[in-house]
N, C-alpha and C. Protein backbone atom coordinates (compact mmCIF):
# COMPACT_ATOMS: atom_id res chain seq x y z
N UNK A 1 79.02 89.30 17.33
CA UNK A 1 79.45 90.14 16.24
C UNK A 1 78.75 91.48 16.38
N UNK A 2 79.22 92.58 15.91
CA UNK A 2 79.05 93.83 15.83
C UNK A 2 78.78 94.52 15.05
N UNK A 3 77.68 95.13 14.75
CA UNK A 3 77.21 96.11 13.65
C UNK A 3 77.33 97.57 14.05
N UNK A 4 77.71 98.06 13.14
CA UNK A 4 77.88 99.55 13.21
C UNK A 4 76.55 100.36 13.08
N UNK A 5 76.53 101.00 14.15
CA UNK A 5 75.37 101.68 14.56
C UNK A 5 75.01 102.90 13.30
N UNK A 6 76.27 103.88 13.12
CA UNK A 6 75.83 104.43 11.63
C UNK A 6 75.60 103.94 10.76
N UNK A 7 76.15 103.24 10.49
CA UNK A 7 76.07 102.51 9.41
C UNK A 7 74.52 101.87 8.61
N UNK A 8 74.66 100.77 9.80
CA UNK A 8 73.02 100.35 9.99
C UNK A 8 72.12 101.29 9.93
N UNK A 9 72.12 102.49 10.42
CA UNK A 9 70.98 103.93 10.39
C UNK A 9 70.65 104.00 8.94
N UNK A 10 72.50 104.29 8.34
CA UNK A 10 71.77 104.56 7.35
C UNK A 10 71.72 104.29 5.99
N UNK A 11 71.92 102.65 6.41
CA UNK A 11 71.53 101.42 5.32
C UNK A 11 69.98 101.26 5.37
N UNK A 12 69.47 101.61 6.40
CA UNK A 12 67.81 101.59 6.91
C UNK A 12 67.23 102.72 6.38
N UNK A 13 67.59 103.70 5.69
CA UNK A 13 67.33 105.21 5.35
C UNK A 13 67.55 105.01 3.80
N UNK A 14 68.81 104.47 3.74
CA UNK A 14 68.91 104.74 1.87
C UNK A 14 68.24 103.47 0.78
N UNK A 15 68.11 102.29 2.15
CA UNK A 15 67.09 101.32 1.53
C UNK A 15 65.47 101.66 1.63
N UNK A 16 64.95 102.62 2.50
CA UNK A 16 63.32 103.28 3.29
C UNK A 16 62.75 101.82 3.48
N UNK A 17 63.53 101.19 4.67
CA UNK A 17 63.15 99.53 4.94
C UNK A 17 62.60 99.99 6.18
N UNK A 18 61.70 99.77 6.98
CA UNK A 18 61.20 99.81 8.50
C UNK A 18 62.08 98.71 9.32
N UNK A 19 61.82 98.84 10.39
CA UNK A 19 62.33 97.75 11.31
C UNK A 19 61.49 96.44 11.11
N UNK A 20 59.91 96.65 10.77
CA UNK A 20 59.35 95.43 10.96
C UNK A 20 59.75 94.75 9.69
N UNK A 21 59.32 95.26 8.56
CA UNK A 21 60.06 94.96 7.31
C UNK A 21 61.11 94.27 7.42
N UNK A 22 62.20 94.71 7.81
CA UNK A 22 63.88 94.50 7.98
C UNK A 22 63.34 93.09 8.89
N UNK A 23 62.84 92.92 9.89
CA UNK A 23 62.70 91.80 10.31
C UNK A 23 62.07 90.56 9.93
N UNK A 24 61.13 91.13 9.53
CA UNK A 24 61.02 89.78 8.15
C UNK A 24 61.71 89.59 7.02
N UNK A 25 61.98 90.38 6.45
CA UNK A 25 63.33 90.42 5.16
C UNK A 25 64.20 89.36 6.10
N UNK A 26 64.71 89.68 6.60
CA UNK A 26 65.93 88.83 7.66
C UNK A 26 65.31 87.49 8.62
N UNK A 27 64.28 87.68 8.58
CA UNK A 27 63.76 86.33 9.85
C UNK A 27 64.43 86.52 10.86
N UNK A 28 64.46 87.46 11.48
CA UNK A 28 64.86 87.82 13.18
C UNK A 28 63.85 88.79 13.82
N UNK A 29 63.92 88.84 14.82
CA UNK A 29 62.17 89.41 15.79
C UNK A 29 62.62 90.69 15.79
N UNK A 30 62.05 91.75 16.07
CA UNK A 30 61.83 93.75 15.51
C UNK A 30 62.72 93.67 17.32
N UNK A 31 62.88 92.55 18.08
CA UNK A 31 63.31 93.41 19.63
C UNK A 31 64.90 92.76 19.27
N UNK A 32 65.52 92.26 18.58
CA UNK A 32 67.05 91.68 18.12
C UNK A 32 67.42 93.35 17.46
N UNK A 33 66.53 93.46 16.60
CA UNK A 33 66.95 94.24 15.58
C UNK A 33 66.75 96.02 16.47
N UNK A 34 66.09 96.02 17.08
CA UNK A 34 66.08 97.30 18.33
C UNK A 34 67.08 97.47 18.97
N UNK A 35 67.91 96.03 19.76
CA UNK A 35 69.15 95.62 20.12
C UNK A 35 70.37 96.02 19.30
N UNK A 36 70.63 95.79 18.30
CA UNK A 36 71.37 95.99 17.44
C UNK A 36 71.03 97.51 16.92
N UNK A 37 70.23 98.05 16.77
CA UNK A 37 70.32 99.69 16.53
C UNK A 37 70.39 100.50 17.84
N UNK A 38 70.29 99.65 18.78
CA UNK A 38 70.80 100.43 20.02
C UNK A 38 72.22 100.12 20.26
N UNK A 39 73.03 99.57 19.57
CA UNK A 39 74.62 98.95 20.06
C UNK A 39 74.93 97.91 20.51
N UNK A 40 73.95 97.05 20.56
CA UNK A 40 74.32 95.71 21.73
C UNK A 40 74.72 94.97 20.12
N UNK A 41 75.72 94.15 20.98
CA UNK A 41 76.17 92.91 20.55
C UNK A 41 74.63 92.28 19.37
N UNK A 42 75.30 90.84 18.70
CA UNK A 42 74.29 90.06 18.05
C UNK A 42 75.10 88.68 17.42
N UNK A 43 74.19 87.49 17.71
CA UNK A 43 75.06 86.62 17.03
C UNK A 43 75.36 86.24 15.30
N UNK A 44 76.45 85.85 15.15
CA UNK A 44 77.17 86.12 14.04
C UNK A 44 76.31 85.85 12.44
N UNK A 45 75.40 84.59 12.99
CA UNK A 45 74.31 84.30 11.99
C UNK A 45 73.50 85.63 12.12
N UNK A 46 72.91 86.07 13.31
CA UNK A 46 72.27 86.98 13.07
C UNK A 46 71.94 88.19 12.35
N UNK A 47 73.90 88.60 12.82
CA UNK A 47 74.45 90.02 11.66
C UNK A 47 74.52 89.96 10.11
N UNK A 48 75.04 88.20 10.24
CA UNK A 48 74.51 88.11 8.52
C UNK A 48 73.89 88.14 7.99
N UNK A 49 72.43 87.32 8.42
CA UNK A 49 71.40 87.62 7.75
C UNK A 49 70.53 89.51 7.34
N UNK A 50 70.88 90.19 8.67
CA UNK A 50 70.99 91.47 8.77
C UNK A 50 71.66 92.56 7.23
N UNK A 51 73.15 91.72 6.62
CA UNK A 51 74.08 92.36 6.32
C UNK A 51 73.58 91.34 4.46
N UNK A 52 72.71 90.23 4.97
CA UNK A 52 72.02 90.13 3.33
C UNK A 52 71.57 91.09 3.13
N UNK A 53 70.57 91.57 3.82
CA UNK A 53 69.16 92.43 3.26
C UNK A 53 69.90 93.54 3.09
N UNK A 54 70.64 94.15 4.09
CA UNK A 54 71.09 95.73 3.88
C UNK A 54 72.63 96.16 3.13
N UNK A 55 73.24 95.03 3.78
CA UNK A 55 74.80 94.80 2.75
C UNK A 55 75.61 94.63 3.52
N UNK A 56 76.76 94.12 3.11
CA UNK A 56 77.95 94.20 4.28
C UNK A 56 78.17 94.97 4.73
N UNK A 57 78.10 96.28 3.95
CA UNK A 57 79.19 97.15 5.02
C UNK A 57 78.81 97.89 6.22
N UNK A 58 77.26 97.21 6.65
CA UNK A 58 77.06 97.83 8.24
C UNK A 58 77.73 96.86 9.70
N UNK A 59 78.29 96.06 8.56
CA UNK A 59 79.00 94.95 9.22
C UNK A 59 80.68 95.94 10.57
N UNK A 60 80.98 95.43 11.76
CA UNK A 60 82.27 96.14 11.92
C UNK A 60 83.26 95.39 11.60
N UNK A 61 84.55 96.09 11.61
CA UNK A 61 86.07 95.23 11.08
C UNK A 61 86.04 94.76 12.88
N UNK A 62 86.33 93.32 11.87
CA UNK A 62 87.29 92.52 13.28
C UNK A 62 88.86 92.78 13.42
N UNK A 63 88.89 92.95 14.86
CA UNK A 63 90.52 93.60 14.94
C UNK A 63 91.27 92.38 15.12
């Protein structure tokens, strides 16, 4: 699954969450979450838990 790279920026900006933060908020390791703000792929549990803490909509549309 796919997260939107703006998006995510700046769900991370209007929440003032850090990465390490965000990774414990979520229980996933600060190098997943580096991954995912660099564009790579992530698995689908992963983005969710991601898309608790910050919200859905850094989530992308499935085509």
């Amino acid at each position: 699954m796919r997260i939107d790279r703006v998006k995510f920026a700046a769900a991370l900006a209007k929440k003032d969450i850090t990465i390490l933060r965000l990774a414990e908020a979520a229980g996933v390791s600060r190098v997943t979450i580096s991954g995912v703000k660099h564009g790579k792929s992530c698995a689908k549990t992963t983005a969710e838990k991601l898309a608790a803490v910050l919200g859905p909509e850094i989530l992308e549309e499935e085509a």
